[in-house]
Protein backbone atom coordinates (compact mmCIF):
# COMPACT_ATOMS: atom_id res chain seq x y z
CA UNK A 1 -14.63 15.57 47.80
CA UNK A 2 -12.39 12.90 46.99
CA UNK A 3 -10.43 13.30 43.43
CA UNK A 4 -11.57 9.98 41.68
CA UNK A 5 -9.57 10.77 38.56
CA UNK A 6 -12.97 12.53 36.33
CA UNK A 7 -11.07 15.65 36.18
CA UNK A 8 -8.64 14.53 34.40
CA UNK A 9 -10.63 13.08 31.86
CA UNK A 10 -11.17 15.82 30.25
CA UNK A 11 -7.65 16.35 29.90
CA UNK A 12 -6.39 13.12 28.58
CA UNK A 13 -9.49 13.83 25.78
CA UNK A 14 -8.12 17.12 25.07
CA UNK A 15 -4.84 15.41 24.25
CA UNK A 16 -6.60 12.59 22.05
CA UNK A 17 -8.17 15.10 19.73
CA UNK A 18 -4.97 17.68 19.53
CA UNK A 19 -2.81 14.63 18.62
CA UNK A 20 -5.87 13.31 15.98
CA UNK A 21 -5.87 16.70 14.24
CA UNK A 22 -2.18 16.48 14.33
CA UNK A 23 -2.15 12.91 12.19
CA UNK A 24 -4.93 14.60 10.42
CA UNK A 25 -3.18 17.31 9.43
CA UNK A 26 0.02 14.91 8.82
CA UNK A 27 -2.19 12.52 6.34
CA UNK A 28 -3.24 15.38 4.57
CA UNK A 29 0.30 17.08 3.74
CA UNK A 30 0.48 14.58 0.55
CA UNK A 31 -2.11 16.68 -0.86
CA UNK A 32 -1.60 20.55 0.38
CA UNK A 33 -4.90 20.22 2.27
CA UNK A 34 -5.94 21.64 4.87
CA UNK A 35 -8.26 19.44 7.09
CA UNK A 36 -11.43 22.75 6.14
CA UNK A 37 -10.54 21.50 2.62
CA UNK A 38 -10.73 17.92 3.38
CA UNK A 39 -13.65 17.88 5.01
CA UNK A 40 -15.71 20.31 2.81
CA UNK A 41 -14.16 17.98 -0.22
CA UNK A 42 -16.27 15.20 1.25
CA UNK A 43 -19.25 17.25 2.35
CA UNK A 44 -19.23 17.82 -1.66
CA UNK A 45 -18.39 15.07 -2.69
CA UNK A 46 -21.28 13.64 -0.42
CA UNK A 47 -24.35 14.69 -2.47
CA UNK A 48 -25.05 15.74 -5.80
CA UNK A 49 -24.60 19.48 -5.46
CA UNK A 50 -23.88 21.67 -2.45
CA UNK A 51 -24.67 25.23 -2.03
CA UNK A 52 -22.35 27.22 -0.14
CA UNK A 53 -24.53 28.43 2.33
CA UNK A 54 -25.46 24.07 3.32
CA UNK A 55 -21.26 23.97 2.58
CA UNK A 56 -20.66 26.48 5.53
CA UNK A 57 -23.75 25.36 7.89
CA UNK A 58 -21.71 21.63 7.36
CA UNK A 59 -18.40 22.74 8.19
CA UNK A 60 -19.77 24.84 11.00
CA UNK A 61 -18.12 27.95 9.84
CA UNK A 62 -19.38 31.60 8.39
CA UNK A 63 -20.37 31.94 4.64
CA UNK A 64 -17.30 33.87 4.12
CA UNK A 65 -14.98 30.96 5.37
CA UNK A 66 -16.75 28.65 3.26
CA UNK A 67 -16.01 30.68 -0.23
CA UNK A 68 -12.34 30.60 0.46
CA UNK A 69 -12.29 27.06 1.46
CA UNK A 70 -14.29 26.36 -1.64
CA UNK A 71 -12.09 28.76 -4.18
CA UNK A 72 -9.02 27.24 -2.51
CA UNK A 73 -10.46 23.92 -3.73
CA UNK A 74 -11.69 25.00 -7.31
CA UNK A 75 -8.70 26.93 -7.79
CA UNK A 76 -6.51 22.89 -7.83
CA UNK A 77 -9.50 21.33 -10.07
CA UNK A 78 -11.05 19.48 -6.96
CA UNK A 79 -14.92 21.12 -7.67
CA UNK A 80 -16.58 23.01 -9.57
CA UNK A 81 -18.99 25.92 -9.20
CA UNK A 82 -21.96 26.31 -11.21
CA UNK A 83 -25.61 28.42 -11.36
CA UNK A 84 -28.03 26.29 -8.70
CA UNK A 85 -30.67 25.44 -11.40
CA UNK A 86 -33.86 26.62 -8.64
CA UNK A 87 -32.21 29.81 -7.74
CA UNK A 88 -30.25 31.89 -10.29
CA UNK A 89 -28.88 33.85 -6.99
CA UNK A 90 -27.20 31.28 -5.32
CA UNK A 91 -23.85 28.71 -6.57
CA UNK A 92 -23.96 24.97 -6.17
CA UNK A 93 -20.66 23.20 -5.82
CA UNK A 94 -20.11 19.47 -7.46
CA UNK A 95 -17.09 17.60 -7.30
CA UNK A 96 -14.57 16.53 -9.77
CA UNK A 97 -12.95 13.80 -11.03
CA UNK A 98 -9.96 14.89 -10.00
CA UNK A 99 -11.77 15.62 -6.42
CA UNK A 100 -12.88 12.32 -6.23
CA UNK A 101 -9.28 10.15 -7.29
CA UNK A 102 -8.11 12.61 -4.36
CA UNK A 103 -11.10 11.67 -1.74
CA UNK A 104 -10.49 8.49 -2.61
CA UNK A 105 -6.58 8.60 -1.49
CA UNK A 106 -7.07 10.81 1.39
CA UNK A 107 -9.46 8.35 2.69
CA UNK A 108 -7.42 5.30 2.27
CA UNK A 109 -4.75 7.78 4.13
CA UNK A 110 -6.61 8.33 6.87
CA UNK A 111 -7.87 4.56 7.26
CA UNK A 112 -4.46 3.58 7.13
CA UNK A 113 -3.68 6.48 9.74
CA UNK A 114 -6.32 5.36 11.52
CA UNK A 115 -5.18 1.69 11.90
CA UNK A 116 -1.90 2.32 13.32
CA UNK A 117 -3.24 4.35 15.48
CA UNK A 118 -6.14 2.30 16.68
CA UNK A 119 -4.65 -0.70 16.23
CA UNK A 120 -2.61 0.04 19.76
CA UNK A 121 -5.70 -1.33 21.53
CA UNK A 122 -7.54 -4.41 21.43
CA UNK A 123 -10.04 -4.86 19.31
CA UNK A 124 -12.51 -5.33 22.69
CA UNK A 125 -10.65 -1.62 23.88
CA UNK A 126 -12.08 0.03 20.41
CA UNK A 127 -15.12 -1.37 20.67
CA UNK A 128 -15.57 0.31 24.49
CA UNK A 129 -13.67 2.98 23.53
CA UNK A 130 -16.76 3.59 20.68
CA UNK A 131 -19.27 2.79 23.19
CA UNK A 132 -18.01 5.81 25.75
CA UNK A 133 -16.94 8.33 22.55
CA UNK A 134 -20.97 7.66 21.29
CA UNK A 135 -22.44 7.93 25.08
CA UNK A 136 -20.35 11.20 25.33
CA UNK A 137 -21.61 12.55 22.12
CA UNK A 138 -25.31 11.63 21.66
């Protein structure tokens, strides 16, 4: 079998991601986040309530991981945790203000982030380079 470079594709992804979660992790330093608390502040901040248990199945994490990610947040004023009105059992969380301002700012971080970093390639290049990322994906 003749080595048409494929093997190394998975590779050179590999590297893509570790240095995305790197800039990630590097556009979130501003704030003392860590990218589980970024992204469950947006799952949050995403709908108008969020019980832990839809928190942790979003994140792809256990229950467990999901209340410390979500008392890490609470504990700076990012959401809040209240009684879910249809069961008395269970916690939704909402977002705050404060939450949001700091959404807000992480995502212009990240777009900005995300511009020097895609702005390397062409705009034709990020446009096939979405095409193959999707076709790998779906």
């Amino acid at each position: 079998m003749t080595d048409d470079g494929t093997a190394a594709l998975g590779d050179l992804l590999m590297r893509a991601a570790r240095t995305l979660r790197r800039r990630f992790g590097a556009v979130l330093a501003p704030w003392d986040l860590s990218p589980h608390q970024a992204r469950a502040l947006r799952v949050v901040g995403s709908g108008d309530g969020v019980r832990l248990s839809e928190l942790a199945e979003a994140l792809r994490i256990a229950p467990r991981s999901a209340t410390e990610v979500a008392d890490g947040l609470q504990e700076r004023g990012l959401v809040a945790r209240a009684p879910d009105p249809t069961d008395r059992r269970a916690v939704v969380l909402t977002v705050t203000e404060a939450g949001r301002q700091v959404q807000r700012e992480v995502d212009d971080a990240r777009a900005a982030d995300a511009q020097e970093l895609f702005g390397r390639l062409s705009a034709t290049d990020r446009a096939e380079l979405a095409r193959i990322l999707r076709a790998l994906t779906d």
